[in-house]
C-alpha atoms as a PDB file:
ATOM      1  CA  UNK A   1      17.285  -2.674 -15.253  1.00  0.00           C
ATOM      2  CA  UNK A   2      13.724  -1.567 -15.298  1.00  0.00           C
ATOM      3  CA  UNK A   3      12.471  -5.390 -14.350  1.00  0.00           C
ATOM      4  CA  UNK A   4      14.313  -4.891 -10.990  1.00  0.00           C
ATOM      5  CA  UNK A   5      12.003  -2.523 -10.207  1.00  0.00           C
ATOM      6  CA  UNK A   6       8.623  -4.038  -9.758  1.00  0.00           C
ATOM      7  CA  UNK A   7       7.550  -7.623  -7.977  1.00  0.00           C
ATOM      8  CA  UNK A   8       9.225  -6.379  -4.756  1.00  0.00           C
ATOM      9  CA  UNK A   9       6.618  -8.015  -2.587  1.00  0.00           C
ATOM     10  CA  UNK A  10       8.914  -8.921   0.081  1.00  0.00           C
ATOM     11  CA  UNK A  11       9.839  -5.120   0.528  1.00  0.00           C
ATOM     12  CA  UNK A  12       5.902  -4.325   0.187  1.00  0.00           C
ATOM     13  CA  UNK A  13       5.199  -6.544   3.158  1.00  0.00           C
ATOM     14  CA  UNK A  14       8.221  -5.277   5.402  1.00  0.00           C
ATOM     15  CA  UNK A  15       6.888  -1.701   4.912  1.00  0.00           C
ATOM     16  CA  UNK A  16       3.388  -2.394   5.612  1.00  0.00           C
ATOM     17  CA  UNK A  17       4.316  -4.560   8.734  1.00  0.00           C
ATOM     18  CA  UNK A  18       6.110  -1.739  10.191  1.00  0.00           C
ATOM     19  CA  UNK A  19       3.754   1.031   9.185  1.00  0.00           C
ATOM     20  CA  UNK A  20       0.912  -1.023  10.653  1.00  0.00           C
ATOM     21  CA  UNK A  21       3.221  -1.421  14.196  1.00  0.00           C
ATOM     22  CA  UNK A  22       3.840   2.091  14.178  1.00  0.00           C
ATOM     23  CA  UNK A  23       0.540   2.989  12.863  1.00  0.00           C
ATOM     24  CA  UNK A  24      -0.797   1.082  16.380  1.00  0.00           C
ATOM     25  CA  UNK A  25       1.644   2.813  18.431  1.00  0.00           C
ATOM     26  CA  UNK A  26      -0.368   6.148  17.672  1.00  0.00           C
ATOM     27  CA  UNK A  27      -3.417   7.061  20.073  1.00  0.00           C
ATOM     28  CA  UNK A  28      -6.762   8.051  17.519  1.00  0.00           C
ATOM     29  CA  UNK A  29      -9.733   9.773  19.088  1.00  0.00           C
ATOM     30  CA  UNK A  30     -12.508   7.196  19.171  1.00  0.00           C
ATOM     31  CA  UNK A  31     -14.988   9.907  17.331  1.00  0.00           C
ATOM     32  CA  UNK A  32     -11.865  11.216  14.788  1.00  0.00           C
ATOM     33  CA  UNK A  33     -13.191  10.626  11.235  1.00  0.00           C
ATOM     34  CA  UNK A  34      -9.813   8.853  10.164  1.00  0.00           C
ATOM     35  CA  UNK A  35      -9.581   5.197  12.089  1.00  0.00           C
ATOM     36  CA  UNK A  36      -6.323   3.055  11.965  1.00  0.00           C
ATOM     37  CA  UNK A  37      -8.289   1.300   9.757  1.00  0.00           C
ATOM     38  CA  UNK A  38      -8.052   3.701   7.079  1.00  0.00           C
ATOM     39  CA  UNK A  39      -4.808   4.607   7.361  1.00  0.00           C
ATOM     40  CA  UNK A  40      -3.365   1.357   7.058  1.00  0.00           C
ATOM     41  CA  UNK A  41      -5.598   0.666   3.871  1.00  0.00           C
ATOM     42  CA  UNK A  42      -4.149   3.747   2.288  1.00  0.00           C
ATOM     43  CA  UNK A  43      -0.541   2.631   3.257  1.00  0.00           C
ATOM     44  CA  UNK A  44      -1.350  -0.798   1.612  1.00  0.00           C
ATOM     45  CA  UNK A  45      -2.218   0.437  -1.339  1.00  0.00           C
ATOM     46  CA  UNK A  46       0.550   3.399  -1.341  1.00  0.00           C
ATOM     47  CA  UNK A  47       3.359   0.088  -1.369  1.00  0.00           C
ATOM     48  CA  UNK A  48       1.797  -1.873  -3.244  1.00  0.00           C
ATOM     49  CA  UNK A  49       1.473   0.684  -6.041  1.00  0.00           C
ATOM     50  CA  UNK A  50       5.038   1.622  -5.337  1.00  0.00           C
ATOM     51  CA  UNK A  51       6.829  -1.644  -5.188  1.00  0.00           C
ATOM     52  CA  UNK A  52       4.521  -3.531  -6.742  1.00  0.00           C
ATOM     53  CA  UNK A  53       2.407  -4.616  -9.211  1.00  0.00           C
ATOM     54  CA  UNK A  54       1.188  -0.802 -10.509  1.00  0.00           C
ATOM     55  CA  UNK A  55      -2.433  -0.833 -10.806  1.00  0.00           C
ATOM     56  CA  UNK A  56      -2.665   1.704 -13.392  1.00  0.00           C
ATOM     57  CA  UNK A  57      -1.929  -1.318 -16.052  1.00  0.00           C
ATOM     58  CA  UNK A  58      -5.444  -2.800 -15.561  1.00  0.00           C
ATOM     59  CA  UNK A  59      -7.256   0.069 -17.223  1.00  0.00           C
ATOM     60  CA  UNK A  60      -5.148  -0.201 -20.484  1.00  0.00           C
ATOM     61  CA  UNK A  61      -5.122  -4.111 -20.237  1.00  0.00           C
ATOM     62  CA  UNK A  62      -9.313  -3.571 -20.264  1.00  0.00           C
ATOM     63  CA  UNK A  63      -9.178  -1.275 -22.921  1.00  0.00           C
ATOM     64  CA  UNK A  64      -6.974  -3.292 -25.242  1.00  0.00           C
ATOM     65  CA  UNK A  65      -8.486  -6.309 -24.392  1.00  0.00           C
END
């Protein structure tokens, strides 16, 4: 049950396609701190760690070799 979980890559590029469409659809002040650019990077990695491969299994595959 817990396998269904994870490896939904399909669902992780659906959300980021429409995040990134709606995410162009928004007007950003050309001086604003925050670009599209760095917005959509965070919403990459937000899916991917949520349907995804979690990243947080690289640090204990390091440390246990």
């Amino acid at each position: 049950m817990d396998e269904d979980r994870y490896g939904n890559w399909d669902l992780v590029t659906l959300n980021i396609i429409i995040s990134g469409l709606f995410l162009l659809s928004i007007p950003l002040k050309r001086d604003a701190e925050i670009t599209h650019k760095h917005i959509l990077a965070f919403t990459l990695a937000l899916y991917t760690e949520m349907y995804g491969f979690s990243s947080t299994i690289y640090i204990p595959t390091w440390l246990l070799g």
